[in-house]
Protein backbone atom coordinates (compact mmCIF):
# COMPACT_ATOMS: atom_id res chain seq x y z
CA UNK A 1 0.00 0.00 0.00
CA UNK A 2 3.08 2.32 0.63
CA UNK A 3 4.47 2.19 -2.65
CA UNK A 4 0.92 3.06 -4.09
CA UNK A 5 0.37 5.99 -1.93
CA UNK A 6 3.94 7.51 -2.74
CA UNK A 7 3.36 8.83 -6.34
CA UNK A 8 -0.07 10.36 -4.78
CA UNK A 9 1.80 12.14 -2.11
CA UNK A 10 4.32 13.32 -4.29
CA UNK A 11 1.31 14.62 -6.61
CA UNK A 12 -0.25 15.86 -4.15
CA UNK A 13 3.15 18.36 -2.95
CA UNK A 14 3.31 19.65 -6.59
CA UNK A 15 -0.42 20.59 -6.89
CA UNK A 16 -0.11 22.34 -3.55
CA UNK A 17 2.78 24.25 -4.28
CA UNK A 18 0.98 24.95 -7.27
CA UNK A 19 -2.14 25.92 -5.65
CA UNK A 20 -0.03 28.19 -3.24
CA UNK A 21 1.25 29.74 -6.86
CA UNK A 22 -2.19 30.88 -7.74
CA UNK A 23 -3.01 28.47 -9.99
CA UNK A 24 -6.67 26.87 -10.39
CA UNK A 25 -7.96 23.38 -10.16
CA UNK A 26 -7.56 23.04 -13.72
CA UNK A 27 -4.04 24.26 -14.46
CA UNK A 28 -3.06 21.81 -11.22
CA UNK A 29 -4.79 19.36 -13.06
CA UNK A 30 -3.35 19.45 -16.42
CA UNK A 31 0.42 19.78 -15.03
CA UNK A 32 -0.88 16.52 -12.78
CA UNK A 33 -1.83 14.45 -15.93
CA UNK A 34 1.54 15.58 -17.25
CA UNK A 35 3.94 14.24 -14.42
CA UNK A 36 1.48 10.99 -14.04
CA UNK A 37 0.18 8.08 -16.70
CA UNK A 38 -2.29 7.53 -14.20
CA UNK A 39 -5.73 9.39 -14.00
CA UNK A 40 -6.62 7.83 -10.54
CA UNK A 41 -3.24 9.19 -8.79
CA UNK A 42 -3.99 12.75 -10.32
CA UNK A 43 -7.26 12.13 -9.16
CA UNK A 44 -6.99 11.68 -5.73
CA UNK A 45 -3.71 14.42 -5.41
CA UNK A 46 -6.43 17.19 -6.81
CA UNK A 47 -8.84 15.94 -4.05
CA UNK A 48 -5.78 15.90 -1.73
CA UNK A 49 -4.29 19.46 -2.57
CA UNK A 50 -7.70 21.37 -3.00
CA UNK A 51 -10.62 19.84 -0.47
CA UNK A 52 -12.46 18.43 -3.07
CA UNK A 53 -14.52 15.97 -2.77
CA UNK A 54 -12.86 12.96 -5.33
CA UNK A 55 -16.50 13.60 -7.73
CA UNK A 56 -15.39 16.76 -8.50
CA UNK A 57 -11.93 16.34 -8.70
CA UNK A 58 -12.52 13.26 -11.19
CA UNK A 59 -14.45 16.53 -12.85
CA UNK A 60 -11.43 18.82 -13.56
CA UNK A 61 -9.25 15.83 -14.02
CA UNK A 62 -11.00 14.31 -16.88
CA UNK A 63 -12.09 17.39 -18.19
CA UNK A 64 -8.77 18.15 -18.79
CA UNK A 65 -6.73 15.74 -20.20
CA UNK A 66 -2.90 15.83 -21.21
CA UNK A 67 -2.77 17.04 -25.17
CA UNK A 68 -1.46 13.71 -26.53
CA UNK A 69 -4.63 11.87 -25.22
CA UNK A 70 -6.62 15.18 -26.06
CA UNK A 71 -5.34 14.87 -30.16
CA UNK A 72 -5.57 11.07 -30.31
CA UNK A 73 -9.27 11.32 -28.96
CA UNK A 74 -9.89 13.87 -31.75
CA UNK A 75 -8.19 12.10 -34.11
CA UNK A 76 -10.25 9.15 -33.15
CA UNK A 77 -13.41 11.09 -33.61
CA UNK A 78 -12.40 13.06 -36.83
CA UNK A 79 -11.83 9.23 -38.34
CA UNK A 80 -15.40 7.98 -36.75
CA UNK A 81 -16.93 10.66 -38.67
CA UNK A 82 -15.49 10.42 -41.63
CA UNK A 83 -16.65 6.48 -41.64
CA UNK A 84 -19.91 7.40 -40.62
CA UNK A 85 -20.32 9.42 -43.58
CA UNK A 86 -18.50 6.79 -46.33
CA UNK A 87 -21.27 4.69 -44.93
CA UNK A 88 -23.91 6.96 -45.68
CA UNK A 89 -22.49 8.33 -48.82
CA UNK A 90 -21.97 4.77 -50.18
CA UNK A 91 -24.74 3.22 -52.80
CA UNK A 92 -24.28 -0.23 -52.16
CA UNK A 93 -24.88 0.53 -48.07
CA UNK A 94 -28.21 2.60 -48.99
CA UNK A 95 -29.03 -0.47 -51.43
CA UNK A 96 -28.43 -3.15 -48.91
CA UNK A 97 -30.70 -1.81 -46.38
CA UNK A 98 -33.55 -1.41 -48.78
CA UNK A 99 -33.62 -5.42 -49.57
């Protein structure tokens, strides 16, 4: 249990300092995601650092994630879409469901 709670705590010192630097939940947050692969550790250090009940700090986290994850979730979306409309654009789909 140690070893788990050891990256928290050390999360947790950053977002204070942080916190004692002015900065908001959300800047704490995204500089949290960046030091951590982990979602649940940056998690519970916003909860930690802030007061937060871990609801709302799951809020901020996930609301902003790190920009790799942020692209590859748009690119993942951009490339859903542009299926989507193949599909729809496509004859022999429009055909097929008319049989």
């Amino acid at each position: 249990m140690a070893d788990r709670a050891e990256p928290i705590r050390l999360l947790t010192k950053a977002a204070q300092a942080m916190l004692a630097s002015d900065a908001d939940a959300d800047q704490v947050a995204q500089e949290l995601l960046r030091r951590t692969d982990s979602p649940i550790s940056a998690i519970k250090a916003v909860a930690d650092a802030t007061g937060m009940a871990l609801g709302d700090a799951k809020r901020v986290v996930h609301r902003n994630p790190n920009p790799q994850v942020r692209k590859a979730a748009e690119n993942l979306w951009d490339e859903l879409l542009d299926g989507i409309r193949q599909l729809q654009e496509s004859p022999d789909v429009a055909h097929r469901h008319s049989d």
